[in-house]
C-alpha atoms as a PDB file:
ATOM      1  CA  UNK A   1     100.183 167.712 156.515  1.00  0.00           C
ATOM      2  CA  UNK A   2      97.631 164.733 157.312  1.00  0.00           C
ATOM      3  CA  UNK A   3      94.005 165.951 157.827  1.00  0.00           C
ATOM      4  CA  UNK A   4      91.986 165.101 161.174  1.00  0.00           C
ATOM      5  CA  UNK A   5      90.304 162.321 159.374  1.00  0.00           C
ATOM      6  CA  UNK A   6      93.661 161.040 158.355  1.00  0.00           C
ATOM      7  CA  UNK A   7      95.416 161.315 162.003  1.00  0.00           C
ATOM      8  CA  UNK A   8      92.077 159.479 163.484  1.00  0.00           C
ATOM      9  CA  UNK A   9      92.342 156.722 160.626  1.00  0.00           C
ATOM     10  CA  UNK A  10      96.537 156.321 161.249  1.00  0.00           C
ATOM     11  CA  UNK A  11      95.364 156.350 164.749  1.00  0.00           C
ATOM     12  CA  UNK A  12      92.143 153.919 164.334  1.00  0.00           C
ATOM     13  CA  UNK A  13      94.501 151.107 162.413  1.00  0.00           C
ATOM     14  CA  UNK A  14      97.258 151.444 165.403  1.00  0.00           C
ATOM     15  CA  UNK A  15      94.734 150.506 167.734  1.00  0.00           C
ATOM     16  CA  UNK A  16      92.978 147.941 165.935  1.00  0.00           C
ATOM     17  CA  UNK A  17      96.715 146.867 165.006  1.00  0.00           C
ATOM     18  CA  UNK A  18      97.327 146.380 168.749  1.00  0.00           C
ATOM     19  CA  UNK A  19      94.578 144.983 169.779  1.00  0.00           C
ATOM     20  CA  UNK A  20      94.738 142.049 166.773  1.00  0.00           C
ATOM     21  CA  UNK A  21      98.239 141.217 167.232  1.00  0.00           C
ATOM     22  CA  UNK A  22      98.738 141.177 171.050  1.00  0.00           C
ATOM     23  CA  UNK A  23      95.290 139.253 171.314  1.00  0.00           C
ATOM     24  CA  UNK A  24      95.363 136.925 168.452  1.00  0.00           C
ATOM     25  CA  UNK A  25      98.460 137.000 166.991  1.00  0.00           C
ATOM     26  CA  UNK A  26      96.988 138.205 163.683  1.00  0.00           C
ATOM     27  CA  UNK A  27      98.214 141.020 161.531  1.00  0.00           C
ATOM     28  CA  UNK A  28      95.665 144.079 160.837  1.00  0.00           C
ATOM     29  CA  UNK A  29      94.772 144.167 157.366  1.00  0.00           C
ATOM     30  CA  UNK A  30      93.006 147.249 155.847  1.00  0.00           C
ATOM     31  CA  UNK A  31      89.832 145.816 153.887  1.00  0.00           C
ATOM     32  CA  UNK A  32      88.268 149.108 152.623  1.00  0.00           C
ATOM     33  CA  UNK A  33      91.499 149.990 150.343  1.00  0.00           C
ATOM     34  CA  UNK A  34      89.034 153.036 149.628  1.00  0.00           C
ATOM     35  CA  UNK A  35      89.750 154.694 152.268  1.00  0.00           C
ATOM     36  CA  UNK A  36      93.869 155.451 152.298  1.00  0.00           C
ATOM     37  CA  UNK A  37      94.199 158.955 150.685  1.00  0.00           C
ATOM     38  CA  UNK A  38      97.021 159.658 148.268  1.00  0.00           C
ATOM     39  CA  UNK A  39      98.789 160.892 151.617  1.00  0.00           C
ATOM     40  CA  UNK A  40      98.483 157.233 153.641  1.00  0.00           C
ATOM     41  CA  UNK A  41      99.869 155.121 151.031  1.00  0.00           C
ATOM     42  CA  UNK A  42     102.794 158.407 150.469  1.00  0.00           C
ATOM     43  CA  UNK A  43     105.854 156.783 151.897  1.00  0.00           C
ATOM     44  CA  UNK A  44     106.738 158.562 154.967  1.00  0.00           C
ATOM     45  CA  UNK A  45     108.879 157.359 158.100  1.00  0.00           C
ATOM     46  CA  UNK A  46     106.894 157.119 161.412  1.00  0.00           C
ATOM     47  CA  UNK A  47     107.707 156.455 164.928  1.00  0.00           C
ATOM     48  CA  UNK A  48     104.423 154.723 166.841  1.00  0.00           C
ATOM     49  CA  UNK A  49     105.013 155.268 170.858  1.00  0.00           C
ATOM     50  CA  UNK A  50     102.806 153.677 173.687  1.00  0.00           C
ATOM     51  CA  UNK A  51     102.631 155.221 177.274  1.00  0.00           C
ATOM     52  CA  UNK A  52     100.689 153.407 180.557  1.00  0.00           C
ATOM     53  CA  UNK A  53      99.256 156.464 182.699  1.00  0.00           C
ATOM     54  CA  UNK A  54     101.886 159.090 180.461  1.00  0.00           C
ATOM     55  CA  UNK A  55     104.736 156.563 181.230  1.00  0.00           C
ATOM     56  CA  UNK A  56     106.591 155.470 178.054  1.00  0.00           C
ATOM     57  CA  UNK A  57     105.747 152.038 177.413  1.00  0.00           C
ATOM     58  CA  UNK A  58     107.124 151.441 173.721  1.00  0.00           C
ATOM     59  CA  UNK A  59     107.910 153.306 170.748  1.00  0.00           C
ATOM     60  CA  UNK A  60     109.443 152.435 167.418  1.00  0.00           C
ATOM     61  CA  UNK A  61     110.149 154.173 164.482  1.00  0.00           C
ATOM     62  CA  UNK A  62     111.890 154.216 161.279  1.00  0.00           C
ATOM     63  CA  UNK A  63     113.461 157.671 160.249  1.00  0.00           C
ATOM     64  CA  UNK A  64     113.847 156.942 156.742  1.00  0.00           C
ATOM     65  CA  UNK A  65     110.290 156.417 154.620  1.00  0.00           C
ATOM     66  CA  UNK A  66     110.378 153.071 153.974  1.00  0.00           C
ATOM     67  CA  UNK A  67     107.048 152.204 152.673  1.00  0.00           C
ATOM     68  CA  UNK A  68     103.551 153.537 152.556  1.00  0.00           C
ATOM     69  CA  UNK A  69     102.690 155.470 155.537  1.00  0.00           C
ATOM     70  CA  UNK A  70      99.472 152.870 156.718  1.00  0.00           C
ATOM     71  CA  UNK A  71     101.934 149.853 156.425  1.00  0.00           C
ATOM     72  CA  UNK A  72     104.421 151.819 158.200  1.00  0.00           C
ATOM     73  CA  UNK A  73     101.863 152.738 161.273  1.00  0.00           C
ATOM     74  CA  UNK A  74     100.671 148.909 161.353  1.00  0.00           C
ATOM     75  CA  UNK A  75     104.548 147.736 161.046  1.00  0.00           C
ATOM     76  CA  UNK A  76     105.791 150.224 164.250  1.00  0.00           C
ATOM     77  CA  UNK A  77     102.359 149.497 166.063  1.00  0.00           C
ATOM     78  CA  UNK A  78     103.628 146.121 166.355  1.00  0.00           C
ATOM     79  CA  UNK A  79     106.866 146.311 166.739  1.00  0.00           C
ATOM     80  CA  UNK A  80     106.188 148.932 169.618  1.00  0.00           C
ATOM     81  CA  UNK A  81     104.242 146.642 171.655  1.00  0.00           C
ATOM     82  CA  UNK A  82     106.731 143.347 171.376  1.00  0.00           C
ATOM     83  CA  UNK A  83     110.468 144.320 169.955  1.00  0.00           C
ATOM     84  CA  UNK A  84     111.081 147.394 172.346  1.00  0.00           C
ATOM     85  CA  UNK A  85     114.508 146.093 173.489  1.00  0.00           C
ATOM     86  CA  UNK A  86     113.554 148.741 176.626  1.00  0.00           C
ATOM     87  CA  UNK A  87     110.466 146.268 177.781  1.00  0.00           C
ATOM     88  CA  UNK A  88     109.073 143.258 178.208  1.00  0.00           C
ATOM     89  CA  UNK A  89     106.052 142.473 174.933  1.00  0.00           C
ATOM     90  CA  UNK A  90     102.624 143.946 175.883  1.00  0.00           C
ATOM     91  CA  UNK A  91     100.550 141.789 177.861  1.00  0.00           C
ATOM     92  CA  UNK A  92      96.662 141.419 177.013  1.00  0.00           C
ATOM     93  CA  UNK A  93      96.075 142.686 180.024  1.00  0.00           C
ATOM     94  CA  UNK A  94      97.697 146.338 179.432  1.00  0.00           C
ATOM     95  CA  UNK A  95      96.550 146.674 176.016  1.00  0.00           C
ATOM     96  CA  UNK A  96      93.157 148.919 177.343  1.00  0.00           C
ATOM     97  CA  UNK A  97      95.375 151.192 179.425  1.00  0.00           C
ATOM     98  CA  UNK A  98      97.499 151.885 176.003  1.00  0.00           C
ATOM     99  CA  UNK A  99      97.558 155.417 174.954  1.00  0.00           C
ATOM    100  CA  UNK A 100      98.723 155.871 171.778  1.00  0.00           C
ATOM    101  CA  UNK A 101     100.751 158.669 170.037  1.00  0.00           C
ATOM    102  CA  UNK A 102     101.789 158.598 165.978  1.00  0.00           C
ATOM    103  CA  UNK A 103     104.731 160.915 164.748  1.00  0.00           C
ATOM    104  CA  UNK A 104     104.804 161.440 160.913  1.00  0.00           C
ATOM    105  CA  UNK A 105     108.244 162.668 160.296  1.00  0.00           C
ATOM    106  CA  UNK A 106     109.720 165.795 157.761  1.00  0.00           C
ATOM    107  CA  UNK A 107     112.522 164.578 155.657  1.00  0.00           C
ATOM    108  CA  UNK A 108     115.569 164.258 157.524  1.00  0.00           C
ATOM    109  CA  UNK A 109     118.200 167.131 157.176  1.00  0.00           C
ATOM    110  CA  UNK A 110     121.947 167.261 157.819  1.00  0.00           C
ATOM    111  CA  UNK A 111     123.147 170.598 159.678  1.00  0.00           C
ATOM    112  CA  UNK A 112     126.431 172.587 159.671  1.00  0.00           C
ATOM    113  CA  UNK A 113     125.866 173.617 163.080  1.00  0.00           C
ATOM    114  CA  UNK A 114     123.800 173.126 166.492  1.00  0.00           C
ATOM    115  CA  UNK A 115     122.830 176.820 166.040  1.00  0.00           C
ATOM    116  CA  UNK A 116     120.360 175.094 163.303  1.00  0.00           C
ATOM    117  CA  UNK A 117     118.632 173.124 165.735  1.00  0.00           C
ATOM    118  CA  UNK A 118     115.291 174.361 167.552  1.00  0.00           C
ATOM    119  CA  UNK A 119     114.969 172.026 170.824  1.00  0.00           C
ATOM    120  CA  UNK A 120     111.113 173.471 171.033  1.00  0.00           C
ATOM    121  CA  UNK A 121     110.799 172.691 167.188  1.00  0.00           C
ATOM    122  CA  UNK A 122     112.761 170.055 165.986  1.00  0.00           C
ATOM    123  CA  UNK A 123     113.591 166.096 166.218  1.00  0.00           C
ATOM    124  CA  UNK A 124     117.517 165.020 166.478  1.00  0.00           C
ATOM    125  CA  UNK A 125     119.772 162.828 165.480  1.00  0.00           C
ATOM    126  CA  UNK A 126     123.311 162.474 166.689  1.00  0.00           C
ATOM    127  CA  UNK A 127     126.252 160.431 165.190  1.00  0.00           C
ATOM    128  CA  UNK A 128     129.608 159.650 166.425  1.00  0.00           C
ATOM    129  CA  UNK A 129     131.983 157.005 166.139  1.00  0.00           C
ATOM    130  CA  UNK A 130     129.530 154.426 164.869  1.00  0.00           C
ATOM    131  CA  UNK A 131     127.050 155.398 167.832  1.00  0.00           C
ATOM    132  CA  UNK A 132     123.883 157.354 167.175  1.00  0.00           C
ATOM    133  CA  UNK A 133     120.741 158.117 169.033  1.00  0.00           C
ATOM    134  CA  UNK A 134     117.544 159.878 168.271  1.00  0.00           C
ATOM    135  CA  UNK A 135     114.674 162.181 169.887  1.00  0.00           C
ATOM    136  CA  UNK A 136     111.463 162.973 168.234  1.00  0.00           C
ATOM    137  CA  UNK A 137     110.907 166.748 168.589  1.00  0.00           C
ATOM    138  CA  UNK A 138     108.280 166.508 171.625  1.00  0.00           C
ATOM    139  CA  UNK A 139     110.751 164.974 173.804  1.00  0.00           C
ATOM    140  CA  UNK A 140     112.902 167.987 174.776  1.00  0.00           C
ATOM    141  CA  UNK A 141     109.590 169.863 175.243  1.00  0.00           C
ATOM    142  CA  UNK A 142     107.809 166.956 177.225  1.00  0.00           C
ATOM    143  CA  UNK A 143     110.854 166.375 180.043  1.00  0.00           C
ATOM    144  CA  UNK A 144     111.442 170.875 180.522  1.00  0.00           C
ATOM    145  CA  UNK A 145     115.039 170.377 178.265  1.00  0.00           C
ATOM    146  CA  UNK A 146     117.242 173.319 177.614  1.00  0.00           C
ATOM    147  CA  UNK A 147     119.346 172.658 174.077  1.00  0.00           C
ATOM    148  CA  UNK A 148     122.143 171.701 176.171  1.00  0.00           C
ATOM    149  CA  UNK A 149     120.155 168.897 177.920  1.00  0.00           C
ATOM    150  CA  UNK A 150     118.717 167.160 175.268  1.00  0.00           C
ATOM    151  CA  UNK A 151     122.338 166.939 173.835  1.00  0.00           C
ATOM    152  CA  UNK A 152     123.606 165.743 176.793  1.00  0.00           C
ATOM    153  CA  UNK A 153     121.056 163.278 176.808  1.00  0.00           C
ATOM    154  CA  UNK A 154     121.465 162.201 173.421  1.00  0.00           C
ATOM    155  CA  UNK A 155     124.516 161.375 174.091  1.00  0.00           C
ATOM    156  CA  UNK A 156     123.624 159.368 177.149  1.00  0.00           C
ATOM    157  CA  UNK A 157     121.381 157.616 174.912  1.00  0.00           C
ATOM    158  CA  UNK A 158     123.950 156.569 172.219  1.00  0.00           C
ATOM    159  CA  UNK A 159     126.306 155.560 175.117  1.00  0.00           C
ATOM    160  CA  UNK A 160     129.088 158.149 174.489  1.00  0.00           C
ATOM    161  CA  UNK A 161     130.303 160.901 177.233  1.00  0.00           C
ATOM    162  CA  UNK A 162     127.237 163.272 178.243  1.00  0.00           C
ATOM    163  CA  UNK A 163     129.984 165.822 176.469  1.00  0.00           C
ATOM    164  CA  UNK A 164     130.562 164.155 173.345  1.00  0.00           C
ATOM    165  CA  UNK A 165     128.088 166.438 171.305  1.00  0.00           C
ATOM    166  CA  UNK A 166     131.158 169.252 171.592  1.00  0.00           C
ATOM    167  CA  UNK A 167     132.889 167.745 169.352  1.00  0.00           C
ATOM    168  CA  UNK A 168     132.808 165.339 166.414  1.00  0.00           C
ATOM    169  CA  UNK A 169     129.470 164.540 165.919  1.00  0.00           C
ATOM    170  CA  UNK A 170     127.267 164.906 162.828  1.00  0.00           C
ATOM    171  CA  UNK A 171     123.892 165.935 163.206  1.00  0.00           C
ATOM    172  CA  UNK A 172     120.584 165.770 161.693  1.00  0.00           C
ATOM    173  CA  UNK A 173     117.103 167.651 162.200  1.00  0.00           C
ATOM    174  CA  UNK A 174     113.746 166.709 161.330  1.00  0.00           C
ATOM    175  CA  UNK A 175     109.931 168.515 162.275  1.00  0.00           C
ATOM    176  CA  UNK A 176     107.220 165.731 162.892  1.00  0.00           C
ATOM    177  CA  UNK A 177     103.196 166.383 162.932  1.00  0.00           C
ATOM    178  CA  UNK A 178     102.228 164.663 165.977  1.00  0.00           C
ATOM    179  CA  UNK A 179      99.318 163.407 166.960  1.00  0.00           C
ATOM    180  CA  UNK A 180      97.503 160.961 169.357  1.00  0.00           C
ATOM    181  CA  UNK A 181      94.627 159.329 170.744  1.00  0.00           C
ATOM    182  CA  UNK A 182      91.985 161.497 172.789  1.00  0.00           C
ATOM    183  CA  UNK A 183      91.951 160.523 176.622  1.00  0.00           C
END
C-alpha cells in the first residue's frame, strides 16, 4: 500500500508530467532522486486516467509491472493525454480542466471461475479468441454494474458477442489502490 505522501507525489509528477509534455513537449524528469521511496521505484503496473467535468478523457495502463512505479506514472501520464486511440491528443487548452486519477494495480491472477470475481472489489480481464479487454475495479462500481453487466460489457469492449463471457473465455482478477487528485 502507497502512503498519502506517496499517492500525492505519484499524483504531483502526473500533473507536472502533463503539464510539461502537452505544453512544451518536454519529458518530466524527477531531480530530487531523494524523494522516491523503496515503494516508487518497486515495479508495479499502473493505469493513469484523465476525465473533463467526470467525463473520461484518457486513460492508459500497463497490467503487467514493467518498470519502476514513478517511470511508469510519467510513461501512462503521457501516453494518456496523446496515444488514447479513443481521442484526439490533449490540447493546451484542456490541460487545467484535467482531473486526474492513478490506479496502482495487485498482481494479476488467473481464476477457475466467475464465482471468483467481486464486481464491487475487483479489476477484470477477459480473453477469447485472440480478443481481450480490461476494466479497472472502479468501473463496475462507477457506471451502477451488476456482475452480469460488466461482463457483458467486457465483451462489448473486446468486440466479441455481449454473451461471449458464457463460454470460452479465460479470466483474470486484479485489486488496485486508487487514488486521485482533490477537486
Amino acid at each position: 500500500m502507497l502512503s498519502s505522501q506517496e499517492q500525492k507525489f505519484l499524483l504531483e509528477t502526473a500533473r507536472k508530467t502533463l503539464e510539461l509534455y502537452i505544453n512544451h513537449r518536454t519529458i518530466y524528469k524527477i531531480e530530487d532522486v531523494s524523494l522516491l521511496t523503496e515503494n516508487l521505484k518497486a515495479p508495479r503496473a499502473c493505469f493513469v486516467t484523465y476525465r473533463i467535468e467526470k467525463e473520461l478523457r484518457g486513460c492508459i495502463g500497463s497490467i503487467y509491472p514493467e518498470q519502476a512505479l514513478f517511470e511508469a506514472v510519467i510513461d501512462k501520464a503521457i501516453a494518456s493525454a496523446v496515444k488514447d486511440p479513443r481521442f484526439p491528443p490533449v490540447s493546451k487548452k484542456e490541460v487545467p480542466l484535467i482531473h486526474i486519477e492513478i490506479s496502482v494495480l495487485s498482481p494479476i491472477t488467473p481464476i477457475a471461475s466467475l464465482e471468483e470475481y467481486d464486481v464491487e472489489n475487483h479489476g477484470i480481464i477477459l480473453q477469447k479468441r485472440g480478443c481481450s479487454a480490461l476494466f479497472l475495479p472502479q468501473v463496475a462500481t462507477e457506471q451502477g454494474w451488476t456482475k452480469e453487466d460488466t461482463l457483458l460489457h467486457l465483451c462489448r469492449k473486446a468486440r466479441l458477442p455481449e454473451d461471449a463471457w458464457r463460454s470460452g473465455c479465460q479470466f483474470q482478477i486484479f485489486t488496485a489502490q486508487v487514488f486521485e487528485e482533490e477537486s
